[in-house]
N, C-alpha and C. Protein backbone atom coordinates (compact mmCIF):
# COMPACT_ATOMS: atom_id res chain seq x y z
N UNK A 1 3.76 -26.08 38.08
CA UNK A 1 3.70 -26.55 36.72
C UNK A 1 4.91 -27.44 36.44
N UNK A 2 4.57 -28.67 35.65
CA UNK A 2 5.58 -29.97 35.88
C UNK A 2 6.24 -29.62 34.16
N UNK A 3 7.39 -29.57 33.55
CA UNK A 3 7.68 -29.45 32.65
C UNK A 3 7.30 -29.98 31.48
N UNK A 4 6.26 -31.20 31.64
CA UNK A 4 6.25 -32.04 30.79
C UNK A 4 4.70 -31.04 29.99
N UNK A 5 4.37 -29.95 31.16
CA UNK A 5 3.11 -28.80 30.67
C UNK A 5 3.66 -28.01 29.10
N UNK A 6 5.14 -28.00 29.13
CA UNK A 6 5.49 -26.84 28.00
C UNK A 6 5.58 -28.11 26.42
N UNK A 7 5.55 -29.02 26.78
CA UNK A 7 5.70 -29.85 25.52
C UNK A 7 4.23 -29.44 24.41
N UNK A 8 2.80 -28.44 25.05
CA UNK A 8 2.40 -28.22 24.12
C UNK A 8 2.36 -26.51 23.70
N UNK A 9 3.22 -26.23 24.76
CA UNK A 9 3.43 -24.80 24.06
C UNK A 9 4.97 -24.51 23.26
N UNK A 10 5.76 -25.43 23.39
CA UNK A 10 6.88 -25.57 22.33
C UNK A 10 6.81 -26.32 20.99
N UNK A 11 5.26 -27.13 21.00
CA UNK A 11 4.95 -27.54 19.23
C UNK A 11 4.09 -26.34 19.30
N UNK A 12 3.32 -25.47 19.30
CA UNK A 12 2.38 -24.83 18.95
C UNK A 12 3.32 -23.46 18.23
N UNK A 13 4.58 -23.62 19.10
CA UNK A 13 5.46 -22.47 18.84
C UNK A 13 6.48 -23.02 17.39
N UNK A 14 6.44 -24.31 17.00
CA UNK A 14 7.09 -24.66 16.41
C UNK A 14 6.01 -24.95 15.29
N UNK A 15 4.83 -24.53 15.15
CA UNK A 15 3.58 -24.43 14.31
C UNK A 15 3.54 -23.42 14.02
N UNK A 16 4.05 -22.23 14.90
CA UNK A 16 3.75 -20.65 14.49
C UNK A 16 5.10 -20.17 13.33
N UNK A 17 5.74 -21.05 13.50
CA UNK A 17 6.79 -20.32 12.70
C UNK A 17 6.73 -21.02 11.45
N UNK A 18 6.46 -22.51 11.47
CA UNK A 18 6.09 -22.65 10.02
C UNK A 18 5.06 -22.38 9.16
N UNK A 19 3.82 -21.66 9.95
CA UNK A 19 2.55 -21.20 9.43
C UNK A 19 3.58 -19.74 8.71
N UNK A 20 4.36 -19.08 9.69
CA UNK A 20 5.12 -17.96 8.96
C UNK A 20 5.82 -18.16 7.09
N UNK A 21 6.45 -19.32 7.56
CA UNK A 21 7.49 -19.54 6.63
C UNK A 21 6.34 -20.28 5.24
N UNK A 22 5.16 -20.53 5.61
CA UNK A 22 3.97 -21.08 4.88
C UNK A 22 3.92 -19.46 3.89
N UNK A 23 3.40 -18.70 4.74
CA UNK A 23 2.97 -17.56 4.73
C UNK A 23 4.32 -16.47 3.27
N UNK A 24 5.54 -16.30 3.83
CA UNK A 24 6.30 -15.83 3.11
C UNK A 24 6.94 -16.62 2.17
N UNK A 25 6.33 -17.89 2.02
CA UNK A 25 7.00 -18.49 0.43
C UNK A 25 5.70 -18.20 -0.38
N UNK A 26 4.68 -18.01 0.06
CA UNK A 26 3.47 -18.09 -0.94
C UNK A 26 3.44 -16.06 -1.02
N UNK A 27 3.70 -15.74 -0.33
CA UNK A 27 4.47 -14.22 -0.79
C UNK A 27 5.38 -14.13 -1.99
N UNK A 28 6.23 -15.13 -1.82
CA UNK A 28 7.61 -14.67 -2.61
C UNK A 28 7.16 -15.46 -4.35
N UNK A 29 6.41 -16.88 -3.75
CA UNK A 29 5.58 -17.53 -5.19
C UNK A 29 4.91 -17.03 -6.06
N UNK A 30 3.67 -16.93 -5.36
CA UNK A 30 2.69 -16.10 -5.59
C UNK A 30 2.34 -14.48 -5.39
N UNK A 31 2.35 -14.28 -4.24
CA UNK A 31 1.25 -13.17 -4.17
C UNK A 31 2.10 -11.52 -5.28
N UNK A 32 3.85 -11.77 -4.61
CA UNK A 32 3.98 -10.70 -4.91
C UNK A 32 4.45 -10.59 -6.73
N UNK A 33 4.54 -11.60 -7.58
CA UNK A 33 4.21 -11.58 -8.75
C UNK A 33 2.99 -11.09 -9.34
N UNK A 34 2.08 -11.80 -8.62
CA UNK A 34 0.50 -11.42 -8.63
C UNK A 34 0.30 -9.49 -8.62
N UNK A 35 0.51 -8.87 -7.43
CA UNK A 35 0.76 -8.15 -7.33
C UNK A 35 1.33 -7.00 -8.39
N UNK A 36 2.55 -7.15 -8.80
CA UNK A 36 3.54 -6.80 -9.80
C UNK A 36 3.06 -7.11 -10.90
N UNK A 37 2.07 -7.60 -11.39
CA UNK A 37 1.77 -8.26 -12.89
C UNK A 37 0.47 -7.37 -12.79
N UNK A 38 -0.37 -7.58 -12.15
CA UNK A 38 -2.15 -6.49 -11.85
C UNK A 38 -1.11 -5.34 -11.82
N UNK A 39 -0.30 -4.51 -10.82
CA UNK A 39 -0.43 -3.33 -10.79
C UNK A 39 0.25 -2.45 -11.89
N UNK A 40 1.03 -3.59 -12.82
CA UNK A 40 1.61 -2.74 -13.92
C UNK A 40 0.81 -2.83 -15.47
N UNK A 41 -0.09 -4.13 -14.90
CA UNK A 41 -1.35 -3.47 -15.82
C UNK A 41 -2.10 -2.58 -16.00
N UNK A 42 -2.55 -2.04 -14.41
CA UNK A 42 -2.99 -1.19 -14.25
C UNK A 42 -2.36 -0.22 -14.47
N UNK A 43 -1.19 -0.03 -14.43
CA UNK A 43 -0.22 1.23 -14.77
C UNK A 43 -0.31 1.71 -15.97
N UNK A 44 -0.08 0.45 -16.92
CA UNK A 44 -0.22 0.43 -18.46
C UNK A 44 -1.71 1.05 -19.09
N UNK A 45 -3.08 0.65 -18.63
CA UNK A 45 -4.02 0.74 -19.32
C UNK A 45 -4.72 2.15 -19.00
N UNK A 46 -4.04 2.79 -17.51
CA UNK A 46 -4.82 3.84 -17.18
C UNK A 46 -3.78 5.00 -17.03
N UNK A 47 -3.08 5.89 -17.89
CA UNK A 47 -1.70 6.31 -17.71
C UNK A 47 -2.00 7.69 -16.81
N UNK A 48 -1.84 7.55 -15.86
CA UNK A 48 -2.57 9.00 -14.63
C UNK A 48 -1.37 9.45 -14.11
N UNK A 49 0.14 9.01 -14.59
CA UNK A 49 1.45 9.75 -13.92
C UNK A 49 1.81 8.51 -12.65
N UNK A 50 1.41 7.41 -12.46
CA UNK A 50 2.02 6.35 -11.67
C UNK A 50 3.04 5.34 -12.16
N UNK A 51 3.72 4.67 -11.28
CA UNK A 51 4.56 3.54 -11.37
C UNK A 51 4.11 2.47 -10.37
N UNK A 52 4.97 1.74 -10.60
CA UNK A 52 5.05 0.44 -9.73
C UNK A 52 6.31 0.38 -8.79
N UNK A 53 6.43 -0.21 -7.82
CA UNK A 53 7.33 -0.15 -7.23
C UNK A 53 7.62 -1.39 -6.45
N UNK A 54 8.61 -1.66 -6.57
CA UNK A 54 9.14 -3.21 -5.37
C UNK A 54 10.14 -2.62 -4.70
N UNK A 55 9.72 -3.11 -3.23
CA UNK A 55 10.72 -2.34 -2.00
C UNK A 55 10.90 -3.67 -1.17
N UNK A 56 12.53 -3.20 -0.96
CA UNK A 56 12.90 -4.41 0.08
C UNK A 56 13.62 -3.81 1.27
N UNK A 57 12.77 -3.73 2.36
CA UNK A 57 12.88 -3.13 3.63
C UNK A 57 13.65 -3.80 4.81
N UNK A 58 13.53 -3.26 5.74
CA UNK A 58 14.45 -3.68 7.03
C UNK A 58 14.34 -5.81 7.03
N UNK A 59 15.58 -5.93 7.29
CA UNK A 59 15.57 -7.80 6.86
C UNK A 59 14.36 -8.20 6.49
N UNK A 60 13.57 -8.82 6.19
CA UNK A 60 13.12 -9.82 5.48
C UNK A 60 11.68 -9.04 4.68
N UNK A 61 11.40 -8.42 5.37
CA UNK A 61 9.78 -7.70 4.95
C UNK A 61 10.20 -6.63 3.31
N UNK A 62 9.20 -6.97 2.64
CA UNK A 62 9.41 -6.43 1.78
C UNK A 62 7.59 -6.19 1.01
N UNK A 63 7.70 -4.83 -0.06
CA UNK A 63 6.61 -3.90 -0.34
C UNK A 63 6.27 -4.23 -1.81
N UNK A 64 5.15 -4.17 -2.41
CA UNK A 64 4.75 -3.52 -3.57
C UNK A 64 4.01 -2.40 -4.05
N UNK A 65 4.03 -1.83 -4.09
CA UNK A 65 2.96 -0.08 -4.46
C UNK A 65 2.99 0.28 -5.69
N UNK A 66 1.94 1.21 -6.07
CA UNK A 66 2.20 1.94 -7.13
C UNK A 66 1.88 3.27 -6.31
N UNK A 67 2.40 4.37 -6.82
CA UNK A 67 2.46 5.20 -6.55
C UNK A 67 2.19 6.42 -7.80
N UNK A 68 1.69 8.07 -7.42
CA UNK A 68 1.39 8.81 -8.39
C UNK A 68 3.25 9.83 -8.24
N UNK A 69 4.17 9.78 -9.70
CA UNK A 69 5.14 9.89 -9.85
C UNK A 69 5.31 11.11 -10.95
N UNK A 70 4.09 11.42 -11.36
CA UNK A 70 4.24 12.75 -12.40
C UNK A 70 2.83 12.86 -12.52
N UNK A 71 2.59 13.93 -13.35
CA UNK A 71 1.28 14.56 -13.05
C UNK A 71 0.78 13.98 -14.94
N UNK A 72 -0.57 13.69 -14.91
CA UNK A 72 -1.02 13.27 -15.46
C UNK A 72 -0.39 13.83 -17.10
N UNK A 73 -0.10 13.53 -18.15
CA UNK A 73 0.43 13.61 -19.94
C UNK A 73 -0.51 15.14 -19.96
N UNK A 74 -2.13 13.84 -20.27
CA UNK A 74 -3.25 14.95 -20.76
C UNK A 74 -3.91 15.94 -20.04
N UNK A 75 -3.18 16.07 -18.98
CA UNK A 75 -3.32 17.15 -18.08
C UNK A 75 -2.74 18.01 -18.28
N UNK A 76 -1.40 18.66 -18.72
CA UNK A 76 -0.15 19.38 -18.36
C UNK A 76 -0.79 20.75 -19.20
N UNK A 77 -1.78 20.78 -20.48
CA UNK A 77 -2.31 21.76 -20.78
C UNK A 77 -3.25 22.41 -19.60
N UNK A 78 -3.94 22.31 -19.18
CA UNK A 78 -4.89 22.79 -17.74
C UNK A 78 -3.79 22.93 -16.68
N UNK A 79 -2.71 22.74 -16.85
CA UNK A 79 -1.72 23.59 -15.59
C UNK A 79 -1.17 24.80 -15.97
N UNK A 80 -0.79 24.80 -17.40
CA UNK A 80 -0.44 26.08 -17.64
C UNK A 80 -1.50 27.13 -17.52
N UNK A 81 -2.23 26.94 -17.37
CA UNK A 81 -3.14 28.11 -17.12
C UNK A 81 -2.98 28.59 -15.41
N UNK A 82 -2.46 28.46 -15.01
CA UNK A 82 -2.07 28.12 -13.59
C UNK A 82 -0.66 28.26 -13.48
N UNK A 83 0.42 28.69 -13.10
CA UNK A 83 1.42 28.73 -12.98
C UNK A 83 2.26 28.17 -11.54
N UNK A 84 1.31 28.64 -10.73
CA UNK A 84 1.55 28.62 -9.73
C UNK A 84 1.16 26.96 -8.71
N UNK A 85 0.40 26.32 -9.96
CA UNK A 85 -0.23 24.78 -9.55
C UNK A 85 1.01 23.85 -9.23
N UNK A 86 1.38 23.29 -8.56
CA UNK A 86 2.21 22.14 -7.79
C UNK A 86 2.04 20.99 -7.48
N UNK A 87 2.30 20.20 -8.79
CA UNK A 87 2.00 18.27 -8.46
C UNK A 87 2.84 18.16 -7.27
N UNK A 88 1.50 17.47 -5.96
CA UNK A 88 2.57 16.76 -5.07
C UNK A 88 2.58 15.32 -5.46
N UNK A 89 3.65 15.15 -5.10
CA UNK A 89 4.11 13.70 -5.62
C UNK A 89 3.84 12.74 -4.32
N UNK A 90 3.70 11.53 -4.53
CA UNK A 90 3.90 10.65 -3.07
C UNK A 90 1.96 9.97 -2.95
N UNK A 91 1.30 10.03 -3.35
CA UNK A 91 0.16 9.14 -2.95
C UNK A 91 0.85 7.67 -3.49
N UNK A 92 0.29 6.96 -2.33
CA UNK A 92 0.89 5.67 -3.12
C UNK A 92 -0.22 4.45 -2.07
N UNK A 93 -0.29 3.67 -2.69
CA UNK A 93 -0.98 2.16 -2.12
C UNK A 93 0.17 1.31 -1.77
N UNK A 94 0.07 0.81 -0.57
CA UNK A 94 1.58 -0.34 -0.30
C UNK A 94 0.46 -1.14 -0.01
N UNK A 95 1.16 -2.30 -0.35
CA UNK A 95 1.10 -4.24 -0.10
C UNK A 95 2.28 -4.29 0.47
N UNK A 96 1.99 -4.63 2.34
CA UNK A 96 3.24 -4.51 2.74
C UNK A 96 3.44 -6.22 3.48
N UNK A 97 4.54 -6.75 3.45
CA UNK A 97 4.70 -7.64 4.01
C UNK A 97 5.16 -7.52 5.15
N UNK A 98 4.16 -8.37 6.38
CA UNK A 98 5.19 -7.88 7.56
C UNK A 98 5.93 -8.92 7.99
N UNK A 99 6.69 -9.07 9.40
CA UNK A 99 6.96 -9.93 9.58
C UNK A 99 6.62 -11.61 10.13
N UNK A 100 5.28 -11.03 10.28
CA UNK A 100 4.28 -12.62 10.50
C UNK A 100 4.11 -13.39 9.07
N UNK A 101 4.08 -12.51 8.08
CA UNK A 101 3.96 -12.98 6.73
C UNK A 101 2.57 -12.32 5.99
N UNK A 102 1.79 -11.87 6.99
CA UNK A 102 0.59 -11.25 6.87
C UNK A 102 1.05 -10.01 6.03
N UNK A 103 -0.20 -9.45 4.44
CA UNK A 103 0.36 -8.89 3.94
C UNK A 103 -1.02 -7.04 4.42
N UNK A 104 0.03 -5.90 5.22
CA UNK A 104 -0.49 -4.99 5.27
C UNK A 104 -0.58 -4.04 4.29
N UNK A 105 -2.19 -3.58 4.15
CA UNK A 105 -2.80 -2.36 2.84
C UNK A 105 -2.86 -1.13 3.80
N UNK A 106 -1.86 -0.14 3.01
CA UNK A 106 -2.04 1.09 3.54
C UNK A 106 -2.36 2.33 2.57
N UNK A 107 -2.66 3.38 2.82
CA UNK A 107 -2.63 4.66 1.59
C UNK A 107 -1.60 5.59 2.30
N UNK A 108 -0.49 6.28 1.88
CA UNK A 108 0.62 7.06 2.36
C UNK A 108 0.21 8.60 1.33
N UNK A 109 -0.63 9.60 1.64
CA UNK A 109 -0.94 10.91 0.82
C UNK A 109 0.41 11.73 0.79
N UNK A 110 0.23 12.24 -0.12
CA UNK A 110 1.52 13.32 -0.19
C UNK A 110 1.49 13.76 0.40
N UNK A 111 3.36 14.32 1.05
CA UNK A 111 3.38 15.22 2.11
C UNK A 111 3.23 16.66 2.01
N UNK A 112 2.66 17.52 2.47
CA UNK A 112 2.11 18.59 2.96
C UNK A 112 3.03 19.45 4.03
N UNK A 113 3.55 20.09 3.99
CA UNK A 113 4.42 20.45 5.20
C UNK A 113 3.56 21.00 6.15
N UNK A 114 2.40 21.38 6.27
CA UNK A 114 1.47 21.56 7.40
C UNK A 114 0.66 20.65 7.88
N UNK A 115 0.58 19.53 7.00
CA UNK A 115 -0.03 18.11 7.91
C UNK A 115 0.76 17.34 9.06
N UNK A 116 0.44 16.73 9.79
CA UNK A 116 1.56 16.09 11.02
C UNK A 116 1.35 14.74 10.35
N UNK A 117 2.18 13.84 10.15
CA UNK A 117 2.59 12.55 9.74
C UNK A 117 1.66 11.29 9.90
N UNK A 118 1.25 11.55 11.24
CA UNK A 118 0.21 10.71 11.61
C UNK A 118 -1.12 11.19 10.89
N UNK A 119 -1.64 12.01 10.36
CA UNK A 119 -2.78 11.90 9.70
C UNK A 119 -2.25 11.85 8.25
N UNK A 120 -0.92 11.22 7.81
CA UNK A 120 -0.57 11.04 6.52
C UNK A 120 -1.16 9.74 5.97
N UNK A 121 -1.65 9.08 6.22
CA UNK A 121 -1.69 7.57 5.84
C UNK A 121 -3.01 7.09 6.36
N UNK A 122 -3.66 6.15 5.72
CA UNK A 122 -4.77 5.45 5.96
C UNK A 122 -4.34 3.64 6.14
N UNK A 123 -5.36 2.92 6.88
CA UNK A 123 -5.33 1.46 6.79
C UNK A 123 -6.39 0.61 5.96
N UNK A 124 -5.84 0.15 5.21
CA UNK A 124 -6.82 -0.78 4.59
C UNK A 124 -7.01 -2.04 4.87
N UNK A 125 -6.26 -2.14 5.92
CA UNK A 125 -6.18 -3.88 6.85
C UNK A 125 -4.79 -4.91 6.40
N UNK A 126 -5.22 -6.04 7.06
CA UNK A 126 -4.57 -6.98 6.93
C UNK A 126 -5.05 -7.63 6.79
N UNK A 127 -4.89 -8.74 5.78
CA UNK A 127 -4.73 -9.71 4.91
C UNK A 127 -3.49 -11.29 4.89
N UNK A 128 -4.03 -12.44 4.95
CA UNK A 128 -3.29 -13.43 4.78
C UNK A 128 -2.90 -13.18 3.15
N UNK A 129 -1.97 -13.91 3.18
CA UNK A 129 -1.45 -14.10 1.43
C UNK A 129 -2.52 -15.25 0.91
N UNK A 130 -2.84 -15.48 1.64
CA UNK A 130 -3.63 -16.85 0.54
C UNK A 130 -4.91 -15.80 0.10
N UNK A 131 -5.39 -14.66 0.64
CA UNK A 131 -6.64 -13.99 0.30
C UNK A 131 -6.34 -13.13 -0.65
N UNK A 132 -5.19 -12.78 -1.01
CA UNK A 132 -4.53 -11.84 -1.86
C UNK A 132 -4.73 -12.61 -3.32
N UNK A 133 -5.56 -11.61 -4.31
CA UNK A 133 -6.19 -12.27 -5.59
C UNK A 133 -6.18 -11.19 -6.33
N UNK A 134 -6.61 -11.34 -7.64
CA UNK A 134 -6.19 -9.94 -8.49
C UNK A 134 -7.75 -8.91 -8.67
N UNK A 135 -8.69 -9.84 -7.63
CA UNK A 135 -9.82 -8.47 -7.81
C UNK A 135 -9.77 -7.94 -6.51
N UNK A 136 -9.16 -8.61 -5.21
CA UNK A 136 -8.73 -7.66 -4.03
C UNK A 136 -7.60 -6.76 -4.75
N UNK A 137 -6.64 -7.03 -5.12
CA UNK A 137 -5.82 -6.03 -5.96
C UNK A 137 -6.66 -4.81 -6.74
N UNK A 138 -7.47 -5.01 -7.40
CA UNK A 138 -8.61 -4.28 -8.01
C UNK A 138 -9.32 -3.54 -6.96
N UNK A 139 -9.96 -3.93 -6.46
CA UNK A 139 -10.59 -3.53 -5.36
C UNK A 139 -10.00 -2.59 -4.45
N UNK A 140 -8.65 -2.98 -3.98
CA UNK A 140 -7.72 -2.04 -3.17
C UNK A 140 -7.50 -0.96 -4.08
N UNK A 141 -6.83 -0.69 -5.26
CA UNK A 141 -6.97 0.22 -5.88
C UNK A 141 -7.95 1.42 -6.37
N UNK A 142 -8.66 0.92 -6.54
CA UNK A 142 -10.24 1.31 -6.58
C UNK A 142 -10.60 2.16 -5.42
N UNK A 143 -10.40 1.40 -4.14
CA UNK A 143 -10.54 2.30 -2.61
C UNK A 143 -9.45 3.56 -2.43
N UNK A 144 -8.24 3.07 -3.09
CA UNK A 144 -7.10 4.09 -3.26
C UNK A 144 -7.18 5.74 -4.08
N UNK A 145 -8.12 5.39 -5.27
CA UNK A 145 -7.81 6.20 -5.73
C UNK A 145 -9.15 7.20 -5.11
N UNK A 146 -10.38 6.26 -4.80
CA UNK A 146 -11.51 7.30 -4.19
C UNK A 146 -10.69 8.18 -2.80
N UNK A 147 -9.89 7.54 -2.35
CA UNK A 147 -9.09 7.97 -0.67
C UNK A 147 -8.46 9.46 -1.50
N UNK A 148 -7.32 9.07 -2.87
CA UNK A 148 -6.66 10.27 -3.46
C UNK A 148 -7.35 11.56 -3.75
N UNK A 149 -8.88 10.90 -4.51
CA UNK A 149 -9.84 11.93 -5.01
C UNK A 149 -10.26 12.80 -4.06
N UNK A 150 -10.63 12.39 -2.86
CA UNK A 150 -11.23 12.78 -1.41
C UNK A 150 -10.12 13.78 -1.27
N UNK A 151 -8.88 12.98 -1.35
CA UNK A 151 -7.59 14.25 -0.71
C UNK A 151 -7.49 15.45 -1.75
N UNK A 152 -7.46 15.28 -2.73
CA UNK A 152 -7.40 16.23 -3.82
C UNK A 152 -8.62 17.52 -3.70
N UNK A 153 -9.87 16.97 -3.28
CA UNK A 153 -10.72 17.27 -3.62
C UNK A 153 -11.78 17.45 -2.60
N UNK A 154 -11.13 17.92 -0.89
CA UNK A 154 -11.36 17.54 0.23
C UNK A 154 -13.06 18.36 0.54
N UNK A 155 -13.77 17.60 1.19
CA UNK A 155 -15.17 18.35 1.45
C UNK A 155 -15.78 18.16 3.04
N UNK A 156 -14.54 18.64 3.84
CA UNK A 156 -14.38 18.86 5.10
C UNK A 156 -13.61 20.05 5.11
N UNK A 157 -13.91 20.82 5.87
CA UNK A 157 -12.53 22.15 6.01
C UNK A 157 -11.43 21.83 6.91
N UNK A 158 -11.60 20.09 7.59
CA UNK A 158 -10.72 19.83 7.93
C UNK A 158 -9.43 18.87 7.41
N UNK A 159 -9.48 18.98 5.93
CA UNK A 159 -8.66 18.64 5.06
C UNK A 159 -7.50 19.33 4.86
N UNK A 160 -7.07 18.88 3.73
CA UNK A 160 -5.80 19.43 3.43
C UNK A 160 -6.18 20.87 2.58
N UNK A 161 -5.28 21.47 2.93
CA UNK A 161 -5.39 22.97 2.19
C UNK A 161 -6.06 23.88 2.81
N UNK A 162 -6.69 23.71 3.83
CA UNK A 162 -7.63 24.36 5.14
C UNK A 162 -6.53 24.83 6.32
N UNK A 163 -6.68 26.05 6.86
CA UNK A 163 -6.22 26.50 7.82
C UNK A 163 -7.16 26.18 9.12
N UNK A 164 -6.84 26.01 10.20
CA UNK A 164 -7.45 26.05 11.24
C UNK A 164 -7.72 27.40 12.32
């Protein structure tokens, strides 16, 4: 191979990194305002004990989630009847940015001290930022909270709260 072979794998490589840098300004423009503006609407109109959250992780990658952070207002009467009932805290939806610029959907369930880590979390894929819109935002949420309901409300005995 004669050197003059790498002249098209050093533009293709010099294409990959600005498709990146394409990728994480329309993150930092767009998507994750987008993001932050839907999910604290959603926070606002449906009050179920969540927040919003912006996370800025190992160099450059950085998160948006909402997460369940207290147990529902109009609930707290139907626990006292119960004493012994225990909000776990921690379901949460991330919009994660990685480092290609591609933005990853995950579900992270509360921890359980008898679950193993790896069956803590679900994938909801990956996503370019340009596909990231406020009814995929909708939509992801929507899948989130049926994933929470399922966990809450498990109809496998191989769920949570099941002994083996």
């Amino acid at each position: 191979m004669k050197i003059e072979h790498l002249e098209e794998r050093t533009n293709d490589y010099k294409a990959s990194i600005k498709k990146v840098v394409e990728k994480k300004t329309l993150w930092n423009d767009t998507v994750k305002p987008l993001l932050l503006k839907t999910l604290k609407t959603i926070v606002s109109k449906y009050e179920i004990g969540w927040k919003v959250q912006e996370l800025s992780w190992i160099h450059n990658n950085e998160a948006v989630n909402i997460t369940f952070d207290s147990f529902p207002k109009d609930l707290i009467d139907c626990t006292n009847r119960i004493p012994s009932y225990q909000f776990l805290y921690g379901g949460t939806l991330v919009f994660s940015q990685t480092y290609s610029g591609d933005i990853n959907i995950f579900v992270i369930f509360p921890q359980v001290n008898s679950i193993s880590s790896e069956d803590n979390s679900i994938d909801f894929g990956m996503l370019s930022p340009a596909n990231i819109s406020e009814k995929i935002i909708n939509e992801k949420v929507d899948e989130f909270l049926k994933e929470m309901i399922n966990w809450e409300l498990p109809n496998k005995r191989s769920k949570v709260g099941y002994s083996h």
